[in-house]
C-alpha atoms as a PDB file:
ATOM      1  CA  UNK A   1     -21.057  -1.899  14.425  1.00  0.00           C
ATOM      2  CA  UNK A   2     -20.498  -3.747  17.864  1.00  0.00           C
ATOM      3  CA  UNK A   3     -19.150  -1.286  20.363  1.00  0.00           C
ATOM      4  CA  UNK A   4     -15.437  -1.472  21.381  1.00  0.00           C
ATOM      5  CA  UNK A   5     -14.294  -3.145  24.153  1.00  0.00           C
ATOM      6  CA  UNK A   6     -12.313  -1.467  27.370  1.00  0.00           C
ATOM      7  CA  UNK A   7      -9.200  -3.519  26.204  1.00  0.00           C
ATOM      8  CA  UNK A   8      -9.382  -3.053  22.440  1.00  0.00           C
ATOM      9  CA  UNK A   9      -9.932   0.494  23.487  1.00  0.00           C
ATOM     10  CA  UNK A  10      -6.562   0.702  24.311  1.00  0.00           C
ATOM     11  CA  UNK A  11      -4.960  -1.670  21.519  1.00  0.00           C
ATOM     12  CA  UNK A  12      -4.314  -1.621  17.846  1.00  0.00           C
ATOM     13  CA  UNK A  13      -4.159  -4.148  14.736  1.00  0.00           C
ATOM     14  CA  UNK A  14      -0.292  -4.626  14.996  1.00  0.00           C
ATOM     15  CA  UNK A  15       1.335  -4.798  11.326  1.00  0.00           C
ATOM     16  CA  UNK A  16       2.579  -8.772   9.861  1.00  0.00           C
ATOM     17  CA  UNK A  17       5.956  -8.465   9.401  1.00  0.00           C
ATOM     18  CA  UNK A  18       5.298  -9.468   5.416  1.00  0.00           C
ATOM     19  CA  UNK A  19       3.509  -6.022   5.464  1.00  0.00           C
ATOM     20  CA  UNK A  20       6.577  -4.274   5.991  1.00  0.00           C
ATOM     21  CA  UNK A  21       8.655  -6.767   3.854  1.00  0.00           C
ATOM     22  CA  UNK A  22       6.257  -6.014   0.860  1.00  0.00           C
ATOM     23  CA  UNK A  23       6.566  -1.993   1.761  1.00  0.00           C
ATOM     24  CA  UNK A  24      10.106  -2.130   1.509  1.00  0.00           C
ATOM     25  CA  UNK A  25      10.546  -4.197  -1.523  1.00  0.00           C
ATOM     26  CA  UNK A  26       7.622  -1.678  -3.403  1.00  0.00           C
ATOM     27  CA  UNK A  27      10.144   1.054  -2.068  1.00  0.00           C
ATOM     28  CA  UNK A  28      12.834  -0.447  -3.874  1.00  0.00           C
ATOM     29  CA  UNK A  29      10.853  -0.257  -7.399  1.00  0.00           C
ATOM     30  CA  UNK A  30       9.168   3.191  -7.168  1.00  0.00           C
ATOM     31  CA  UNK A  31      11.608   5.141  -5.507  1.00  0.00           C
ATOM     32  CA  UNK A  32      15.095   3.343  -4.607  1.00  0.00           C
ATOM     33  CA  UNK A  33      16.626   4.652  -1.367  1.00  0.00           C
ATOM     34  CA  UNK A  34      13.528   7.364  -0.770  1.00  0.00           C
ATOM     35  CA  UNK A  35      10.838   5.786   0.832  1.00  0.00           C
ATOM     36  CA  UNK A  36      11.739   6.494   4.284  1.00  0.00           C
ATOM     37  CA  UNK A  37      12.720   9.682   3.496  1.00  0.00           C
ATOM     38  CA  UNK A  38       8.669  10.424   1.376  1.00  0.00           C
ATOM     39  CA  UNK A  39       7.367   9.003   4.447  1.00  0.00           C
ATOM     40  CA  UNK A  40       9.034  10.927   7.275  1.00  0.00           C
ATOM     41  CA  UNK A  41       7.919  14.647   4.896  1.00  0.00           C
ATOM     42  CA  UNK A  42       4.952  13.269   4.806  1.00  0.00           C
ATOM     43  CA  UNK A  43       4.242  13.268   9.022  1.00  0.00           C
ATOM     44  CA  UNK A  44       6.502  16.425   9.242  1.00  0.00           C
ATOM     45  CA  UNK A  45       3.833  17.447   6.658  1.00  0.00           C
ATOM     46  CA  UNK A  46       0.827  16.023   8.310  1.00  0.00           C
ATOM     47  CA  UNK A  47       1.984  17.679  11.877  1.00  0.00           C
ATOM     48  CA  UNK A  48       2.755  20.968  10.500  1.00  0.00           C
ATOM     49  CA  UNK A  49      -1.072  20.729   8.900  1.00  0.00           C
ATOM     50  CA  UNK A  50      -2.461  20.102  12.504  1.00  0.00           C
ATOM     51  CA  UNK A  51      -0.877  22.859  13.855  1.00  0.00           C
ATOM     52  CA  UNK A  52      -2.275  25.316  11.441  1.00  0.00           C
ATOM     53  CA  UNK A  53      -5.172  23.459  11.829  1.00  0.00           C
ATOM     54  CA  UNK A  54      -5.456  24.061  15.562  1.00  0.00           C
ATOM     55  CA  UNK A  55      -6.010  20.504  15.866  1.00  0.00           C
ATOM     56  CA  UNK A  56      -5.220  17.844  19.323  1.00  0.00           C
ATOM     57  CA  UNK A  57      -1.853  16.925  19.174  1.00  0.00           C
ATOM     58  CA  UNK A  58      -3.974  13.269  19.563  1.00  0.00           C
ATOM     59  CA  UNK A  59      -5.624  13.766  16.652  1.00  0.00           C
ATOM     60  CA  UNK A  60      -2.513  14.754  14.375  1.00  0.00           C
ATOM     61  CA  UNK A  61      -1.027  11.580  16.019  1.00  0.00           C
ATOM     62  CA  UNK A  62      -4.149   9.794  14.374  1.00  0.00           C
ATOM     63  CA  UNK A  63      -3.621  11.192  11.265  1.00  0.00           C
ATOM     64  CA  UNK A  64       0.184  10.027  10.997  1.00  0.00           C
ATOM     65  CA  UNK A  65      -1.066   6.677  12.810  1.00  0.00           C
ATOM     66  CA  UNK A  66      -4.157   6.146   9.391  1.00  0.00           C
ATOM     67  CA  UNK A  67      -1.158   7.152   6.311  1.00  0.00           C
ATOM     68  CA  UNK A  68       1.242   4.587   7.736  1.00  0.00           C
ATOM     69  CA  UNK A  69      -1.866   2.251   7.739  1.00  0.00           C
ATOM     70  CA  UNK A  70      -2.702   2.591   4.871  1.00  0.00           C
ATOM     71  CA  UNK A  71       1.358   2.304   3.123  1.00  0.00           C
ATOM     72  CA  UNK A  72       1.338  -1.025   5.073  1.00  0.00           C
ATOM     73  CA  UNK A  73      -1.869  -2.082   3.427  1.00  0.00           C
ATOM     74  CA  UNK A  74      -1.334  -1.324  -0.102  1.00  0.00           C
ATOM     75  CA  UNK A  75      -2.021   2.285  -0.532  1.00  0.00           C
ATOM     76  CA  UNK A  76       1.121   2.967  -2.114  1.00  0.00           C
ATOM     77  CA  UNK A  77       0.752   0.314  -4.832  1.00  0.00           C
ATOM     78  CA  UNK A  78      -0.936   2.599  -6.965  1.00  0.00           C
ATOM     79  CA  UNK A  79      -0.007   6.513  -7.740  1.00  0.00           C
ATOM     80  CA  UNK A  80      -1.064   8.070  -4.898  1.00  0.00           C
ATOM     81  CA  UNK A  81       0.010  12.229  -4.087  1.00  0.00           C
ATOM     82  CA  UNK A  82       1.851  11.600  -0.563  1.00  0.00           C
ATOM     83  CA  UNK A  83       0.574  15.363  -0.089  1.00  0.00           C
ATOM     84  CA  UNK A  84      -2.907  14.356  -1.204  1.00  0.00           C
ATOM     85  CA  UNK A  85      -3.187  11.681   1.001  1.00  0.00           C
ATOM     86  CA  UNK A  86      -1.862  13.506   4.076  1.00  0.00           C
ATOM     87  CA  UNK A  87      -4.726  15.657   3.636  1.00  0.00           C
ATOM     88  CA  UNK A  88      -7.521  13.032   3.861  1.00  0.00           C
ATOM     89  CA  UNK A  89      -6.165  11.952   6.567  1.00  0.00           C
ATOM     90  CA  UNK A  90      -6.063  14.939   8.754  1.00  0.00           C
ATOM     91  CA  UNK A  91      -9.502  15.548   7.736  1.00  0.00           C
ATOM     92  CA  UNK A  92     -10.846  11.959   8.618  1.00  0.00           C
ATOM     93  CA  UNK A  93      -9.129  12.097  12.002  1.00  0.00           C
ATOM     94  CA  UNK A  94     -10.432  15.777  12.685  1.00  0.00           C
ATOM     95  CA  UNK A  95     -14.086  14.676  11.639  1.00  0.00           C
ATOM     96  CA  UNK A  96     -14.189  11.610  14.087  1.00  0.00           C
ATOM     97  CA  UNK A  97     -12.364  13.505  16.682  1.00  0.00           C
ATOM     98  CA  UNK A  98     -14.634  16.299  18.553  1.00  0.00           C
ATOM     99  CA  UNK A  99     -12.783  18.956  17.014  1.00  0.00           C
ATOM    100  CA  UNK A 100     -13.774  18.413  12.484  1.00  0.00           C
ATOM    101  CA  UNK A 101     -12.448  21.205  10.070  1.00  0.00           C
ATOM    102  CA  UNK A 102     -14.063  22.347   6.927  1.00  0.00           C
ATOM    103  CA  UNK A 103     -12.661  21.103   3.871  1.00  0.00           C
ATOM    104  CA  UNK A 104     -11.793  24.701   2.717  1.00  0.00           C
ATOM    105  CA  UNK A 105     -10.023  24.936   5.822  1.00  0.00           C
ATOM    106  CA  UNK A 106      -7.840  21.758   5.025  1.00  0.00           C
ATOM    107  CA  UNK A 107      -7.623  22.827   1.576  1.00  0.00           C
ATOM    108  CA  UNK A 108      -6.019  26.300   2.590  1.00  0.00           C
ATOM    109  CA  UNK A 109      -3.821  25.228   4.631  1.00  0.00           C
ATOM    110  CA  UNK A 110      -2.420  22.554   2.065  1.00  0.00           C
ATOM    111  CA  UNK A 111      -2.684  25.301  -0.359  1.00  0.00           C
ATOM    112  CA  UNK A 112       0.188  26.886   1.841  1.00  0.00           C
ATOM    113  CA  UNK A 113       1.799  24.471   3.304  1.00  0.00           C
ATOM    114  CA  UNK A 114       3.280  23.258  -0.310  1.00  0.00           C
ATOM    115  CA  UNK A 115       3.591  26.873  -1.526  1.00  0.00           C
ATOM    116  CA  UNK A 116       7.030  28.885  -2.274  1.00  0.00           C
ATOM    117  CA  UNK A 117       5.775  31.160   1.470  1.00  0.00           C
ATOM    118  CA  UNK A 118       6.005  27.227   3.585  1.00  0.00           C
ATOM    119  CA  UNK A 119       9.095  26.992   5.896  1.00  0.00           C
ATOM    120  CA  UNK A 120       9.201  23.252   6.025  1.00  0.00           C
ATOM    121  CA  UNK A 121      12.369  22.532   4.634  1.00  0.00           C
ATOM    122  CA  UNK A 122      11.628  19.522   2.322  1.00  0.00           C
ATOM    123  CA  UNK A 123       9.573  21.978   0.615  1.00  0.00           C
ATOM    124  CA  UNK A 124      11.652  24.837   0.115  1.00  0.00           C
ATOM    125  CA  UNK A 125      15.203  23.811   1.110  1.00  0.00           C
ATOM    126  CA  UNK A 126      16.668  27.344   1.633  1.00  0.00           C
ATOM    127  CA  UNK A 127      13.264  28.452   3.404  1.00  0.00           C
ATOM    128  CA  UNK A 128      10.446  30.310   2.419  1.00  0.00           C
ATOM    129  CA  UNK A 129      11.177  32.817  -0.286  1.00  0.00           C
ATOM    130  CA  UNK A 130       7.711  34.833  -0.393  1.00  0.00           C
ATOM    131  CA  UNK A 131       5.530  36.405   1.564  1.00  0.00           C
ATOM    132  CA  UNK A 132       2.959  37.344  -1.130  1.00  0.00           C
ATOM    133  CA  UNK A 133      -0.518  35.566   0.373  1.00  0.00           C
ATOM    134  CA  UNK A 134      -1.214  34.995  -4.061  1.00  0.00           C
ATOM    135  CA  UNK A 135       1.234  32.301  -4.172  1.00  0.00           C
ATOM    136  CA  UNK A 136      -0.880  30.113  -1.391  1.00  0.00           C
ATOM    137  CA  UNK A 137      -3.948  31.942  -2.465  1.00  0.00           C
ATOM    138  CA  UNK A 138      -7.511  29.334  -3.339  1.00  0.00           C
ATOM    139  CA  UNK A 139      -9.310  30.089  -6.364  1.00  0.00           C
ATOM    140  CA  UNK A 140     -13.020  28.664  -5.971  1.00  0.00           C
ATOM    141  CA  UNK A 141     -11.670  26.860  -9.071  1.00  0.00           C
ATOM    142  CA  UNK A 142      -9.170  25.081  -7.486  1.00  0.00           C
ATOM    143  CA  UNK A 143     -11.159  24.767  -4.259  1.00  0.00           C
ATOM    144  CA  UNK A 144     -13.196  22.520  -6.016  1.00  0.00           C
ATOM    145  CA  UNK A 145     -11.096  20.771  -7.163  1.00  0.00           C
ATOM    146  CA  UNK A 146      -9.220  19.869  -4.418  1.00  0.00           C
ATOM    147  CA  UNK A 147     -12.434  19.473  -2.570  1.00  0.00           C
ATOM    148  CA  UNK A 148     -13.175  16.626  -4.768  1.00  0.00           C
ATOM    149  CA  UNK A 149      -9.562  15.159  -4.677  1.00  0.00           C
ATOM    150  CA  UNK A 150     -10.119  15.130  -0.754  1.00  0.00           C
ATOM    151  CA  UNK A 151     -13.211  13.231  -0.963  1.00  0.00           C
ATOM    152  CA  UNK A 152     -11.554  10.842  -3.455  1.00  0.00           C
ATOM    153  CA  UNK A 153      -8.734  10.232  -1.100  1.00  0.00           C
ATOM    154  CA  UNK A 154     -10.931   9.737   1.917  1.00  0.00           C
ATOM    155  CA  UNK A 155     -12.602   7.041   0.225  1.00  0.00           C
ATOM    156  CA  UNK A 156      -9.178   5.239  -1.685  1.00  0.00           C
ATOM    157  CA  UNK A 157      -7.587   5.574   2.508  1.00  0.00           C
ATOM    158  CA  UNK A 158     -11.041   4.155   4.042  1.00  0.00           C
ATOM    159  CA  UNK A 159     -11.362   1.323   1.291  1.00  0.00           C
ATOM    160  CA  UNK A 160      -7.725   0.634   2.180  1.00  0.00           C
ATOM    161  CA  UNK A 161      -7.727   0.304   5.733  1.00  0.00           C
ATOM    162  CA  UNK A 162     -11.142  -1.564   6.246  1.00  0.00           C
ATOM    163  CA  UNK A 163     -13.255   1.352   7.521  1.00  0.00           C
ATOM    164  CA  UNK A 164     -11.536   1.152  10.805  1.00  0.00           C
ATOM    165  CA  UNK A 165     -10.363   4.477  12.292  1.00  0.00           C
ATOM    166  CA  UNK A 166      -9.677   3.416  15.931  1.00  0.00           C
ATOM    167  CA  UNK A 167      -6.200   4.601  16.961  1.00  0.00           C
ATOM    168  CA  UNK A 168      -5.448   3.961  20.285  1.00  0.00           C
ATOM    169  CA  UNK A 169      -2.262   6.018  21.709  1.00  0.00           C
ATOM    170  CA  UNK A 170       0.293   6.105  24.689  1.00  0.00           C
ATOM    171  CA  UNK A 171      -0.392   9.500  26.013  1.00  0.00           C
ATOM    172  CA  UNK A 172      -2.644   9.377  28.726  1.00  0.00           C
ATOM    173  CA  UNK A 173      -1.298   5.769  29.165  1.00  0.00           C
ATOM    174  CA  UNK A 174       2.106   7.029  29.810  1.00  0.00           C
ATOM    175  CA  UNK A 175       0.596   9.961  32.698  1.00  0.00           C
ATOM    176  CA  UNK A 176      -1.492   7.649  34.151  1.00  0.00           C
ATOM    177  CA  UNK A 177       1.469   5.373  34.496  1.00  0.00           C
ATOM    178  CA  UNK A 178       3.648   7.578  35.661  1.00  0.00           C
ATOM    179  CA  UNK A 179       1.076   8.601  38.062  1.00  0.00           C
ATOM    180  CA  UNK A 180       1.712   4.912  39.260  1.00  0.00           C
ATOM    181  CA  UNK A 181       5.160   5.523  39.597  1.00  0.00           C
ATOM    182  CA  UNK A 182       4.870   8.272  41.271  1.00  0.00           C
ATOM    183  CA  UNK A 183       7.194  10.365  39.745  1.00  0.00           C
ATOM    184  CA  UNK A 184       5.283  12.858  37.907  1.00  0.00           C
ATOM    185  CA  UNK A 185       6.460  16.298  36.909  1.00  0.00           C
ATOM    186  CA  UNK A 186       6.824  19.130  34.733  1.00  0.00           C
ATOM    187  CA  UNK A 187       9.696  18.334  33.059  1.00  0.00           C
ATOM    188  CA  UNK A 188       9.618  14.946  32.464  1.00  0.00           C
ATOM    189  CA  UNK A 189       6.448  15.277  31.503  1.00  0.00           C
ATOM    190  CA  UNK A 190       7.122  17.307  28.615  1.00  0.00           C
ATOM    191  CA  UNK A 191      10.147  14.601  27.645  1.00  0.00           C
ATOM    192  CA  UNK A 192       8.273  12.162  27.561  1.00  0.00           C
ATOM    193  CA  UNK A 193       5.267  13.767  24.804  1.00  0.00           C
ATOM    194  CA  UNK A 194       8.928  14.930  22.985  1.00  0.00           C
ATOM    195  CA  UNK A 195       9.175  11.720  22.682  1.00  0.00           C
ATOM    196  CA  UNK A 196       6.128   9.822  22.039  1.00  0.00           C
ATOM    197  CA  UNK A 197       5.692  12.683  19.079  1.00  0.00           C
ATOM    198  CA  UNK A 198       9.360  11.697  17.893  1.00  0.00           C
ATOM    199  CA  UNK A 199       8.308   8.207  17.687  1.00  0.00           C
ATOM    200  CA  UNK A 200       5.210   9.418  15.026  1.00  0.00           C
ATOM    201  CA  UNK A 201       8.373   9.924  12.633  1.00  0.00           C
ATOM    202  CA  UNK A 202      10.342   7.581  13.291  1.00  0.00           C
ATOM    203  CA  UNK A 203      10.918   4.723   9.991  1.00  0.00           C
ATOM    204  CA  UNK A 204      10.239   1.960  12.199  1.00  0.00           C
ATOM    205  CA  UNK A 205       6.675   2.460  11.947  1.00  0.00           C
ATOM    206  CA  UNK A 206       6.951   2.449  16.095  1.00  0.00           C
ATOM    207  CA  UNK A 207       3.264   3.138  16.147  1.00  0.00           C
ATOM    208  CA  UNK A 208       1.845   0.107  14.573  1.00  0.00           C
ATOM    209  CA  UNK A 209       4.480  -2.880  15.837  1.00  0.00           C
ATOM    210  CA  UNK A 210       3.844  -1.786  19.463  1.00  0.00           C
ATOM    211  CA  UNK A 211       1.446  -1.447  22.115  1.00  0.00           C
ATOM    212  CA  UNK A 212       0.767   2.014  22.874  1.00  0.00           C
ATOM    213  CA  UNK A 213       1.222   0.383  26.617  1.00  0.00           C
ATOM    214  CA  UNK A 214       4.820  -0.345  25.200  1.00  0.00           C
ATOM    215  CA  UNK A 215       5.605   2.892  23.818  1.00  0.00           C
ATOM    216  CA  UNK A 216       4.477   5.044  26.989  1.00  0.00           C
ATOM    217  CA  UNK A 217       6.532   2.572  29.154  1.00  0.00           C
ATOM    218  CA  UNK A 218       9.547   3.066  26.670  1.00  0.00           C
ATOM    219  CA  UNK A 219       9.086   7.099  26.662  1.00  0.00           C
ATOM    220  CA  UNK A 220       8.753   7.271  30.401  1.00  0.00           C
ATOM    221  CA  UNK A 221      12.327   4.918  30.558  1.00  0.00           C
ATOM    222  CA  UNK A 222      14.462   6.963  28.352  1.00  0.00           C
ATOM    223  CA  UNK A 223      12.654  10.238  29.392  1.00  0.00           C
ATOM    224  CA  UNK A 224      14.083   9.775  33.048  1.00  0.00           C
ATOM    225  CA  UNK A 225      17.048   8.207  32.379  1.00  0.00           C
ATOM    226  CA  UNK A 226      17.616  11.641  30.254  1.00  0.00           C
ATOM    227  CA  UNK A 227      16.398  13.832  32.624  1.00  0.00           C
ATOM    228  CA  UNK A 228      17.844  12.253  35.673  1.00  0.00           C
ATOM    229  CA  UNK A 229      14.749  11.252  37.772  1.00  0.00           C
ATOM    230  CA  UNK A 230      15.065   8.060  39.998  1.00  0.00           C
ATOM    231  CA  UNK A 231      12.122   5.958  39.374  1.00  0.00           C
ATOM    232  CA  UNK A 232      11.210   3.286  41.727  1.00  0.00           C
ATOM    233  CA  UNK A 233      13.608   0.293  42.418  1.00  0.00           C
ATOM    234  CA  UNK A 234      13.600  -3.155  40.568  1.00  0.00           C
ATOM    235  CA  UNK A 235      12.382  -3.662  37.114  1.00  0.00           C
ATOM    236  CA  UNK A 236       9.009  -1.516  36.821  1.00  0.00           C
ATOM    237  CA  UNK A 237       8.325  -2.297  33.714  1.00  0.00           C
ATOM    238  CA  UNK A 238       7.372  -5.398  34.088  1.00  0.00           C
ATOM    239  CA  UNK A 239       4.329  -4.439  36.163  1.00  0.00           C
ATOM    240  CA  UNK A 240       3.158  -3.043  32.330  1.00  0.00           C
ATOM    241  CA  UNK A 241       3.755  -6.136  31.025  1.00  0.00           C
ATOM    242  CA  UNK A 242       6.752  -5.118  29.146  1.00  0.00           C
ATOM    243  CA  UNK A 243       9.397  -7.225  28.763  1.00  0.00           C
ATOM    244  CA  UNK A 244      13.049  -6.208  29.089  1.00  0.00           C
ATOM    245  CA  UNK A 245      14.127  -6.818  25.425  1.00  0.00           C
ATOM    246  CA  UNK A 246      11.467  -4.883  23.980  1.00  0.00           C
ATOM    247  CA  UNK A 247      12.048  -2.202  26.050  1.00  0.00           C
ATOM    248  CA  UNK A 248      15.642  -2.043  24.823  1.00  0.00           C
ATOM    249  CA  UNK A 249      14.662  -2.304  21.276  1.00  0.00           C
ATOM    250  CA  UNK A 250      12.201   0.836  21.767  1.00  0.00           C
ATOM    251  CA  UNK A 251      14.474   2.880  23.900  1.00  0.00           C
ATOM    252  CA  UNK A 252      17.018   2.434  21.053  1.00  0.00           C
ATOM    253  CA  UNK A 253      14.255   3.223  18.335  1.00  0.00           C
ATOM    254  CA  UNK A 254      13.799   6.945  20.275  1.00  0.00           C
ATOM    255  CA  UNK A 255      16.943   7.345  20.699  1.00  0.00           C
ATOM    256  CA  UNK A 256      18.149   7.473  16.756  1.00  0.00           C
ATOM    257  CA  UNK A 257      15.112   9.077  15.779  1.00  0.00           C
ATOM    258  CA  UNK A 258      17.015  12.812  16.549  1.00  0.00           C
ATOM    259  CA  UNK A 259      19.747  11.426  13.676  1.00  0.00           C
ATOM    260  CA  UNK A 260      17.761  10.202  11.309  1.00  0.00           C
ATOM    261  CA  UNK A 261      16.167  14.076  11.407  1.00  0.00           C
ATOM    262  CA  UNK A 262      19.107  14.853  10.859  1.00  0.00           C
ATOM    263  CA  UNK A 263      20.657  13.189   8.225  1.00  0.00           C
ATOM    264  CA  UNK A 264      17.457  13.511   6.583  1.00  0.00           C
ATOM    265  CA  UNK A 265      17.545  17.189   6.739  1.00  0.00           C
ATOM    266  CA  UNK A 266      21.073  17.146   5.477  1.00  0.00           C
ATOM    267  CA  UNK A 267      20.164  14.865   2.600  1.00  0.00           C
ATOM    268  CA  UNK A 268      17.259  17.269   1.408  1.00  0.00           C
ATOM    269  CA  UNK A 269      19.432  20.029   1.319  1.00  0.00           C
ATOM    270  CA  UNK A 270      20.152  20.698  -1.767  1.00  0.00           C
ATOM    271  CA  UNK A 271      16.334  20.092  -3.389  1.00  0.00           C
ATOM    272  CA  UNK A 272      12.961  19.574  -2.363  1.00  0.00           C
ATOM    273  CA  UNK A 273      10.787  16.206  -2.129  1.00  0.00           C
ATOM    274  CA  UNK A 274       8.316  15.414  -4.768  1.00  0.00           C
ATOM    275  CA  UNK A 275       5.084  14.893  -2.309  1.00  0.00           C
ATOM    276  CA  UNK A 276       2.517  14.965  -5.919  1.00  0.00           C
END
């Protein structure tokens, strides 16, 4: 494989806007009015695994970045487990990434993540009603199975997306820019990664119709217009080759991502999504 360019390093295969088309219209079929709502669990579901994990925040972001890859190319026109699927790709993006986990270790915390002891809402609605470590607990039976669905997953996601793994991302974009700005602190620093995580969930799919370039310009807009911080005169954003409508377009896109959580959380209430 040829090595990857400087440039490419710090680009991504943008989605074809029949991609989406086709992903919404599948949606419609296999489950009417949900799809956004499967997909958005499922990176609540994939962050909440890199946590446990004790994984980069860039390689969760990865992870989220390879499932919505692989909805956009087909992966959903077959019966796939969301859940199962979710797991592969935390594991893929922690074995390329300098930090890999053991596939017990993905297993277990799967195992507990979709038990009756998880707190994440969409799986138990009115919160986690045990604390008994049996409910979440791995038999070597069904450690080998799941060990087997992982690797079966691994290869249906890689077969999907072409082999390719490279995910570039706005992070270090977005602090070297506002290094360039010279405007950097604390506080909107932290806004700003609020943000650029926020955009992971957003139903959009933010992360693969834009630039990273164009999402760390976006962040760093809306960050200081939130926080207050006075960024350098005329239209900056421009230097990042980013022009004005697209910046409104993101900046709008972050900014209803806090309501769709919302309404999503409110629309879950009363029962938990089917991930299987």
């Amino acid at each position: 494989m040829a090595p990857i360019s400087t440039i490419d390093n710090l680009c991504n295969p943008l989605a074809k806007p029949q991609q989406i088309v086709d992903l919404r219209d599948s949606d419609a079929v296999k489950q009417p009015g949900n799809g956004d709502s499967v997909r958005f669990a499922q990176a609540q579901l994939t962050q909440a695994a890199g946590v446990l994990l004790r994984l980069p925040q860039e390689v969760i972001a990865q992870a989220i970045v390879l499932t919505t890859r692989f909805s956009l190319n087909g992966g959903w026109s077959e019966n796939v487990s969301t859940k199962d699927a979710s797991a592969a790709a935390i594991f893929l993006g922690a074995k390329v990434s300098p930090t890999p986990r053991s596939v017990r270790s993905v297993v277990n915390v799967y195992a507990f993540l979709s038990s009756p002891a998880s707190t994440l809402h969409f799986m138990n609605p009115e919160g986690a009603h045990s604390k008994d470590p049996n409910q979440y607990f791995v038999s070597e039976g069904s450690y080998e199975k799941e060990r087997l669905k992982l690797a079966q997953y691994e290869s249906i996601i890689l077969k999907t997306i072409g082999f390719d793994l490279h995910v570039a991302l706005p992070y270090k974009l977005a602090f070297t820019y506002l290094q360039v700005l010279g405007a950097p602190s604390p506080e909107l620093s932290t806004r700003i990664v609020e943000h650029l995580n926020g955009a992971l969930l957003s139903p959009q799919f933010l992360y693969v119709t834009h630039q990273p370039k164009d999402l760390a310009v976006a962040a760093i807009y809306l960050a200081a217009r939130e926080i207050g911080v006075k960024l350098v005169d005329g239209n900056w954003w421009e230097v990042f080759d980013i022009d004005r409508e697209d910046l409104g377009f993101l900046v709008v896109a972050f900014g209803s991502i806090e309501g769709f959580a919302k309404s999503e959380k409110e629309k879950w209430k009363g029962g938990a999504i089917a991930l299987d």
